[in-house]
N, C-alpha and C. Protein backbone atom coordinates (compact mmCIF):
# COMPACT_ATOMS: atom_id res chain seq x y z
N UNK A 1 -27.78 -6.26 -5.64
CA UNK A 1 -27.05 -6.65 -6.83
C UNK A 1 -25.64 -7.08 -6.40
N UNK A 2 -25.28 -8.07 -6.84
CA UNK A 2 -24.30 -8.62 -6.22
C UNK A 2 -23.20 -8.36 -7.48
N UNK A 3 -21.79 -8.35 -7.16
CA UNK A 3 -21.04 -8.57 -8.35
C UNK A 3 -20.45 -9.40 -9.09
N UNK A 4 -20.53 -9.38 -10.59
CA UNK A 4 -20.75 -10.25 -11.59
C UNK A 4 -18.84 -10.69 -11.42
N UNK A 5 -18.44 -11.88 -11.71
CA UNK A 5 -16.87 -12.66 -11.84
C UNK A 5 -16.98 -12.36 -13.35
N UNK A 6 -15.65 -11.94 -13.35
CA UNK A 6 -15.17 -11.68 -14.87
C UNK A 6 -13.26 -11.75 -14.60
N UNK A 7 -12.80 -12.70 -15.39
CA UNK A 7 -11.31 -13.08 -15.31
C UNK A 7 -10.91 -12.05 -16.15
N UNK A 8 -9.82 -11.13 -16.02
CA UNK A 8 -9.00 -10.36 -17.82
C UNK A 8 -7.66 -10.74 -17.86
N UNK A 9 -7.01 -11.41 -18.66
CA UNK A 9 -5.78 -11.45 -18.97
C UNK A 9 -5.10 -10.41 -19.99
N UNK A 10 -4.58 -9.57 -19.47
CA UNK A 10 -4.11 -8.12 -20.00
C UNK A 10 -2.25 -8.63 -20.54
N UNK A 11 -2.20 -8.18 -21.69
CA UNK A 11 -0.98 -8.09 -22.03
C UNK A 11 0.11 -6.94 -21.70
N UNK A 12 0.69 -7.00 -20.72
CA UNK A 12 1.92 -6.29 -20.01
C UNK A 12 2.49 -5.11 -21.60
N UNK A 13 2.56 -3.79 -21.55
CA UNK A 13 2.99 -3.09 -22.28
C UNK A 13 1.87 -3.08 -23.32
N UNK A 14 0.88 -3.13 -23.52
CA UNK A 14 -0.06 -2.98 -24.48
C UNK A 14 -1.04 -2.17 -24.05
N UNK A 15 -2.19 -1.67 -24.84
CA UNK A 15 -3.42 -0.92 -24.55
C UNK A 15 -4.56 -2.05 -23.83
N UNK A 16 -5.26 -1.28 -23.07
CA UNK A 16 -6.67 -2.18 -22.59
C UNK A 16 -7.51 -1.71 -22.20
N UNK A 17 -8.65 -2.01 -22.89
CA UNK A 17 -10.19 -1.28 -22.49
C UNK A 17 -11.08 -2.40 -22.36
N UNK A 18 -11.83 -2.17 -21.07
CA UNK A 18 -13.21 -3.23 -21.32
C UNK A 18 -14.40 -1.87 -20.83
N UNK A 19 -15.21 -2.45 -21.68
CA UNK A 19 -16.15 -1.74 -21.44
C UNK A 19 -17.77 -2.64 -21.01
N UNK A 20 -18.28 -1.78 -20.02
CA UNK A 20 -19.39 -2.95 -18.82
C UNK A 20 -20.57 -1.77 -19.17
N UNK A 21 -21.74 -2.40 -19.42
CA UNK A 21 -23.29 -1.60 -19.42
C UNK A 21 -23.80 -2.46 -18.11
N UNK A 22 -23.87 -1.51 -17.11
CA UNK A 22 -24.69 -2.03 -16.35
C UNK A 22 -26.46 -1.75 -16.24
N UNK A 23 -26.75 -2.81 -15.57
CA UNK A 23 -28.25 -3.39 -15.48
C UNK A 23 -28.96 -3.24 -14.15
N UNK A 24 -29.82 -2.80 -13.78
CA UNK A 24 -30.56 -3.62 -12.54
C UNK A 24 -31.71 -4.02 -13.32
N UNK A 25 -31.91 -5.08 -12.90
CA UNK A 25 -33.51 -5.91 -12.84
C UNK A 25 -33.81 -5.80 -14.38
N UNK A 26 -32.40 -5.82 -15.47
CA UNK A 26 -32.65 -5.86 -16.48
C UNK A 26 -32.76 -4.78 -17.38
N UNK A 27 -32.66 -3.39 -16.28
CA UNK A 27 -32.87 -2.36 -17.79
C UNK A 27 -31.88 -1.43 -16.99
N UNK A 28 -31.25 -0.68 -17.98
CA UNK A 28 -30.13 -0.16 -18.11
C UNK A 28 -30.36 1.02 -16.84
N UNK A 29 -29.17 1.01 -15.81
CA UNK A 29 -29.39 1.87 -15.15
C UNK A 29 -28.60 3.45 -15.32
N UNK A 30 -28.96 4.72 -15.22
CA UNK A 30 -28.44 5.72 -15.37
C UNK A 30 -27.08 5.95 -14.26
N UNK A 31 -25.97 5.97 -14.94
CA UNK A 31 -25.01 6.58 -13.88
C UNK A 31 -24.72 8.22 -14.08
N UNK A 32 -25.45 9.04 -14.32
CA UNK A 32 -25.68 10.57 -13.96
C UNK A 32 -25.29 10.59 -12.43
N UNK A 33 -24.55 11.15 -11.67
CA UNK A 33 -23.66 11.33 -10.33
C UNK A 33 -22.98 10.80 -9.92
N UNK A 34 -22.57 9.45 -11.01
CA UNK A 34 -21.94 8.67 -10.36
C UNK A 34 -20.34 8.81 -10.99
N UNK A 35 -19.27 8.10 -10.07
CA UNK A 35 -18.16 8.16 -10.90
C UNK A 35 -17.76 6.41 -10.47
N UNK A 36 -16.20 6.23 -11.32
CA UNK A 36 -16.41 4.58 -11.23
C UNK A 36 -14.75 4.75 -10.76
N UNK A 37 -14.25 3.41 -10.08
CA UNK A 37 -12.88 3.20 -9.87
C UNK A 37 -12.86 1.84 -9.66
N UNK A 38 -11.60 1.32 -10.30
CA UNK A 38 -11.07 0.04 -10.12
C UNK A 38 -9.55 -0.33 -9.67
N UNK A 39 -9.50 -0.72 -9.34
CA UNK A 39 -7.78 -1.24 -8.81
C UNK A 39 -7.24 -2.75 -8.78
N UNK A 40 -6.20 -2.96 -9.00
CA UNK A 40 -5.58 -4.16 -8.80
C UNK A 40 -4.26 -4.40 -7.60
N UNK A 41 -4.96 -5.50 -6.87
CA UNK A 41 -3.84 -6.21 -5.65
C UNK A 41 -2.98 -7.31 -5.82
N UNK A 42 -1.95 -7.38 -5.30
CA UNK A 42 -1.47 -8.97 -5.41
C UNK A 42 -2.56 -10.06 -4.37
N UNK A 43 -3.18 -9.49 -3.29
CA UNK A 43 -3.83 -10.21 -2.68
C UNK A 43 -5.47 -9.50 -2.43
N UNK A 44 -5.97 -10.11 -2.38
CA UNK A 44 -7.63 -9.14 -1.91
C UNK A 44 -7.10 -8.49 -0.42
N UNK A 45 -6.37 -8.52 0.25
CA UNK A 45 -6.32 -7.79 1.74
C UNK A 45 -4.52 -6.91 1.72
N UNK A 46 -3.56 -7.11 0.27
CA UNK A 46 -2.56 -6.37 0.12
C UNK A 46 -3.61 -4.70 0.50
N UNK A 47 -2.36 -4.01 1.16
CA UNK A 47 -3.02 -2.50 1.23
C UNK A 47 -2.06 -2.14 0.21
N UNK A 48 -0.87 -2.49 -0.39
CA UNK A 48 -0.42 -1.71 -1.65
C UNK A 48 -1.03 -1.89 -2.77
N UNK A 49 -1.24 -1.39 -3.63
CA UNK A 49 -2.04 -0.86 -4.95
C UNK A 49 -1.17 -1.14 -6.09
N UNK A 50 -0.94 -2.37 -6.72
CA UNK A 50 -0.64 -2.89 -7.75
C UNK A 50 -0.68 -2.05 -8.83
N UNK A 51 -1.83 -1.47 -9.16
CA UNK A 51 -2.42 -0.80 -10.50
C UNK A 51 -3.54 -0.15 -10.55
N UNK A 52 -3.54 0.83 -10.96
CA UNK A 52 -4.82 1.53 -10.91
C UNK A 52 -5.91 1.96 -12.36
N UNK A 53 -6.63 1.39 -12.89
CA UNK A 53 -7.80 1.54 -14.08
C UNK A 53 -8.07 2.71 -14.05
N UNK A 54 -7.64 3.75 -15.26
CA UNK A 54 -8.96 4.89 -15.45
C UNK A 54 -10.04 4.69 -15.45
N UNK A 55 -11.09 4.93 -15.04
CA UNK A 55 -12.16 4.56 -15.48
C UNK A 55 -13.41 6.24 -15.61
N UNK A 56 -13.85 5.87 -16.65
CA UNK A 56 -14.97 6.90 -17.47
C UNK A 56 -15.71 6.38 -17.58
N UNK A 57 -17.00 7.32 -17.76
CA UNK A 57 -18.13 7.13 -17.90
C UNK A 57 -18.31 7.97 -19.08
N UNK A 58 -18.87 7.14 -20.45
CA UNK A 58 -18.80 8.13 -21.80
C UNK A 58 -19.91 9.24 -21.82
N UNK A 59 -20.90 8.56 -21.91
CA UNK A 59 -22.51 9.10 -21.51
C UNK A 59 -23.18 8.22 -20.50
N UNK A 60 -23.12 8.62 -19.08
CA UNK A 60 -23.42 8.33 -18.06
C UNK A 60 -24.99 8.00 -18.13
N UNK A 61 -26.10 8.23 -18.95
CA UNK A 61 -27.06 8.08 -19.00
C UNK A 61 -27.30 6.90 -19.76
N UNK A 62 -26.27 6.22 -20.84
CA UNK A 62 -26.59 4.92 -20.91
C UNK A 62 -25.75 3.88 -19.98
N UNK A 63 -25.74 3.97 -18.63
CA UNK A 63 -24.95 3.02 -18.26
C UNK A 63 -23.49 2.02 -18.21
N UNK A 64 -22.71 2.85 -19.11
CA UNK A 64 -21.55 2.22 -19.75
C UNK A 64 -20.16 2.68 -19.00
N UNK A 65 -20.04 1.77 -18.32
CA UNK A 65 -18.40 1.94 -17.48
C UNK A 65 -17.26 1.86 -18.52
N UNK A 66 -15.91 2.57 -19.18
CA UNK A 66 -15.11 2.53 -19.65
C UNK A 66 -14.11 2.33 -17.95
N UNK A 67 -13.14 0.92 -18.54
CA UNK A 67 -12.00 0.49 -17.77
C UNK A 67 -10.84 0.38 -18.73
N UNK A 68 -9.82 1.18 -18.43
CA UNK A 68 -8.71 0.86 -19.43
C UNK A 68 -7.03 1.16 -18.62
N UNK A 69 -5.88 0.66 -19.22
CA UNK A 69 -4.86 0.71 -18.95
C UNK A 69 -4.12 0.72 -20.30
N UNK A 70 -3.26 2.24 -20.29
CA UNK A 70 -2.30 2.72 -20.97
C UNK A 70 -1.09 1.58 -21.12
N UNK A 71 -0.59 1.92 -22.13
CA UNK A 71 0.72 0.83 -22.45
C UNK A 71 1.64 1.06 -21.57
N UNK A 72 1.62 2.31 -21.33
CA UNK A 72 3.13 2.62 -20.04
C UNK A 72 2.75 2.14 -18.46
N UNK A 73 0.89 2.16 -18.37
CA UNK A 73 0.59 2.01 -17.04
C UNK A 73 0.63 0.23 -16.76
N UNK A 74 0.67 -0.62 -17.98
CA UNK A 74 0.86 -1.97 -17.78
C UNK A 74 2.44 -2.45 -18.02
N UNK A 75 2.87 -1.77 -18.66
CA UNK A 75 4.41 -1.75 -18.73
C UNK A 75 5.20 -1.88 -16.92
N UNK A 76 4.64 -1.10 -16.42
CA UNK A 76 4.98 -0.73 -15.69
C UNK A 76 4.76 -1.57 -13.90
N UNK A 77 3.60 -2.27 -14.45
CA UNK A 77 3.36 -3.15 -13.32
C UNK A 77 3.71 -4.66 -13.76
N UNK A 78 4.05 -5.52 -12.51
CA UNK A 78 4.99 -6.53 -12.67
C UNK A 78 4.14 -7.78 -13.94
N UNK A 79 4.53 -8.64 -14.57
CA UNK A 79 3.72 -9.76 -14.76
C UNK A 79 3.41 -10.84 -13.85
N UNK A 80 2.17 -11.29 -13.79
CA UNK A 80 1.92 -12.13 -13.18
C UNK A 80 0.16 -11.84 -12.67
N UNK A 81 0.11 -12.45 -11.36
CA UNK A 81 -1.60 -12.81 -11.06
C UNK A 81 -1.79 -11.92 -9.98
N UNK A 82 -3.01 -11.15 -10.02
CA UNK A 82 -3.72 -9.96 -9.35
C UNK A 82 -5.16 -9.99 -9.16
N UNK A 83 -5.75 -9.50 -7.99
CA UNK A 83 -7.06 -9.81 -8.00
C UNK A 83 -6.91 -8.03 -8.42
N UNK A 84 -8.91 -7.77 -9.15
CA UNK A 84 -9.24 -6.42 -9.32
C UNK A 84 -10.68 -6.37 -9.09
N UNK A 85 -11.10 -5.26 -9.06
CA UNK A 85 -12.53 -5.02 -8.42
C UNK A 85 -12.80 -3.81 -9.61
N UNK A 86 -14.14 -3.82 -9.33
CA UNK A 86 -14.35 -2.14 -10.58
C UNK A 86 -15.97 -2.01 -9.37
N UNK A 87 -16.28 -0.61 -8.85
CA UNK A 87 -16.99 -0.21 -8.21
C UNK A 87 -17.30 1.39 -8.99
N UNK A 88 -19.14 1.51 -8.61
CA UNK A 88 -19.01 2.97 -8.87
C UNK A 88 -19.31 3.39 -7.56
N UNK A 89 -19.49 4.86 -7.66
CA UNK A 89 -20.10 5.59 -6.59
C UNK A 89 -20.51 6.64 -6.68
N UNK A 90 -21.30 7.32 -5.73
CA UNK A 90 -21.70 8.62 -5.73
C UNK A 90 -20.85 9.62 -4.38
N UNK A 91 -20.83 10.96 -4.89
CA UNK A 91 -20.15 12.09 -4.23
C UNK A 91 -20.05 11.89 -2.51
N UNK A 92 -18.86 11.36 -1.97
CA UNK A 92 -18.58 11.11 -0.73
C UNK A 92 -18.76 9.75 -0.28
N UNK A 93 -18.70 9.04 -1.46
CA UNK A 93 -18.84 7.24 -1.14
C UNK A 93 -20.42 6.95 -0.55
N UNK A 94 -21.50 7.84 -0.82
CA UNK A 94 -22.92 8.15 0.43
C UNK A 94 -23.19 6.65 -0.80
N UNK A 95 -22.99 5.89 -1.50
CA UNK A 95 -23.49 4.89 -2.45
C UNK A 95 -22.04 4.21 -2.99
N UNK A 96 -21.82 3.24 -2.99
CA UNK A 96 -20.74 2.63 -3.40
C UNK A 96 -20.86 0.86 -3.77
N UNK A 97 -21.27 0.87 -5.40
CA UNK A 97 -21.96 -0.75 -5.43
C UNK A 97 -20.41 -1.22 -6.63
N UNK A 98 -19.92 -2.32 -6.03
CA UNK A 98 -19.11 -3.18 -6.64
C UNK A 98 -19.97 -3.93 -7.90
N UNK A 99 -19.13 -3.72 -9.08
CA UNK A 99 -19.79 -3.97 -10.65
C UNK A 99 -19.30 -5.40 -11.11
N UNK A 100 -17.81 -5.46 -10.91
CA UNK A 100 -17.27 -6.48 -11.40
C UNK A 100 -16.02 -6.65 -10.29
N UNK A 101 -15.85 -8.20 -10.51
CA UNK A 101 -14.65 -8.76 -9.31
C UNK A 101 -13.74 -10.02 -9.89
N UNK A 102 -12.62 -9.97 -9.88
CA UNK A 102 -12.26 -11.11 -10.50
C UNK A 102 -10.90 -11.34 -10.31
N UNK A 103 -10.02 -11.71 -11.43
CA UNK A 103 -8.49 -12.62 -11.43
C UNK A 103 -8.37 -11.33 -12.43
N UNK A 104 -6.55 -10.95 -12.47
CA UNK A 104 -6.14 -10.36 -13.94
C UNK A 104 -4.72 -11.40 -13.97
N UNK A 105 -4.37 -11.51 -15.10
CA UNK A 105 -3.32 -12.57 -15.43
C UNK A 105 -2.45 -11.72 -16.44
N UNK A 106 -1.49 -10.84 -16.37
CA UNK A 106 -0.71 -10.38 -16.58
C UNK A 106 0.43 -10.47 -17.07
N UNK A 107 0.02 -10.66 -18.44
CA UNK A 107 1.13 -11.53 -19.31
C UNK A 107 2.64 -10.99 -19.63
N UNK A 108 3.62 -11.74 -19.32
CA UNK A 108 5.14 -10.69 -19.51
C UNK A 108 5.14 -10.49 -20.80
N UNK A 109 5.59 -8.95 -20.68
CA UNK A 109 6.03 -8.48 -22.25
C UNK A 109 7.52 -8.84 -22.79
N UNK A 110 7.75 -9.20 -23.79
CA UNK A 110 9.05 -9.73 -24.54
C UNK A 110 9.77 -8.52 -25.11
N UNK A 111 8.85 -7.63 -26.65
CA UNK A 111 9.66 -6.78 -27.01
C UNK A 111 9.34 -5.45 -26.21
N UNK A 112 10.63 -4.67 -26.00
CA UNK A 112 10.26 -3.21 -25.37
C UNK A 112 11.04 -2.19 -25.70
């Protein structure tokens, strides 16, 4: 399974959730052991860490990745263009499959 391109343009100082049901071969796969993480770079090979996604799993048995960023946690990182990744995994990285990969466009906030 390869990972799906998805662009997000997130508004700087605001709330943000996307939420992903993942699939194999079409039917919903169980994430029971799994946990999920995403991050944002200025470059795909920056080793500093732009931003970091909570990410939850509501009921892990229907497949549903929660990705979100707090108003203070986008406040807080610069505006402008970032690559991000969203991966899950299982206990000690022994499984680690990339979900989604893409651009974030990081819009400057005006009032604050």
């Amino acid at each position: 399974m390869s990972a799906a391109n998805h662009d997000l343009v997130i508004d700087q100082g605001t709330s943000f959730a996307l939420e992903v049901t993942i699939k194999e071969e079409g039917v919903v796969k169980s994430l029971v052991n799994y946990a999920a993480r995403a991050q944002m770079r200025l470059t795909k090979t920056n080793s500093s860490v732009a931003g970091s996604f909570t990410c939850t799993l509501p009921t892990p048995s229907n497949g549903v990745v929660k990705m979100e960023l707090t108003p203070s946690t986008s406040s807080a990182i610069a505006a402008g263009s970032y690559f991000y990744d969203l991966e899950i995994y299982t206990a000690s990285d022994l499984v680690v499959k990339r979900i989604l990969e893409g651009k974030v466009t990081l819009t400057q906030e005006v009032t604050r």
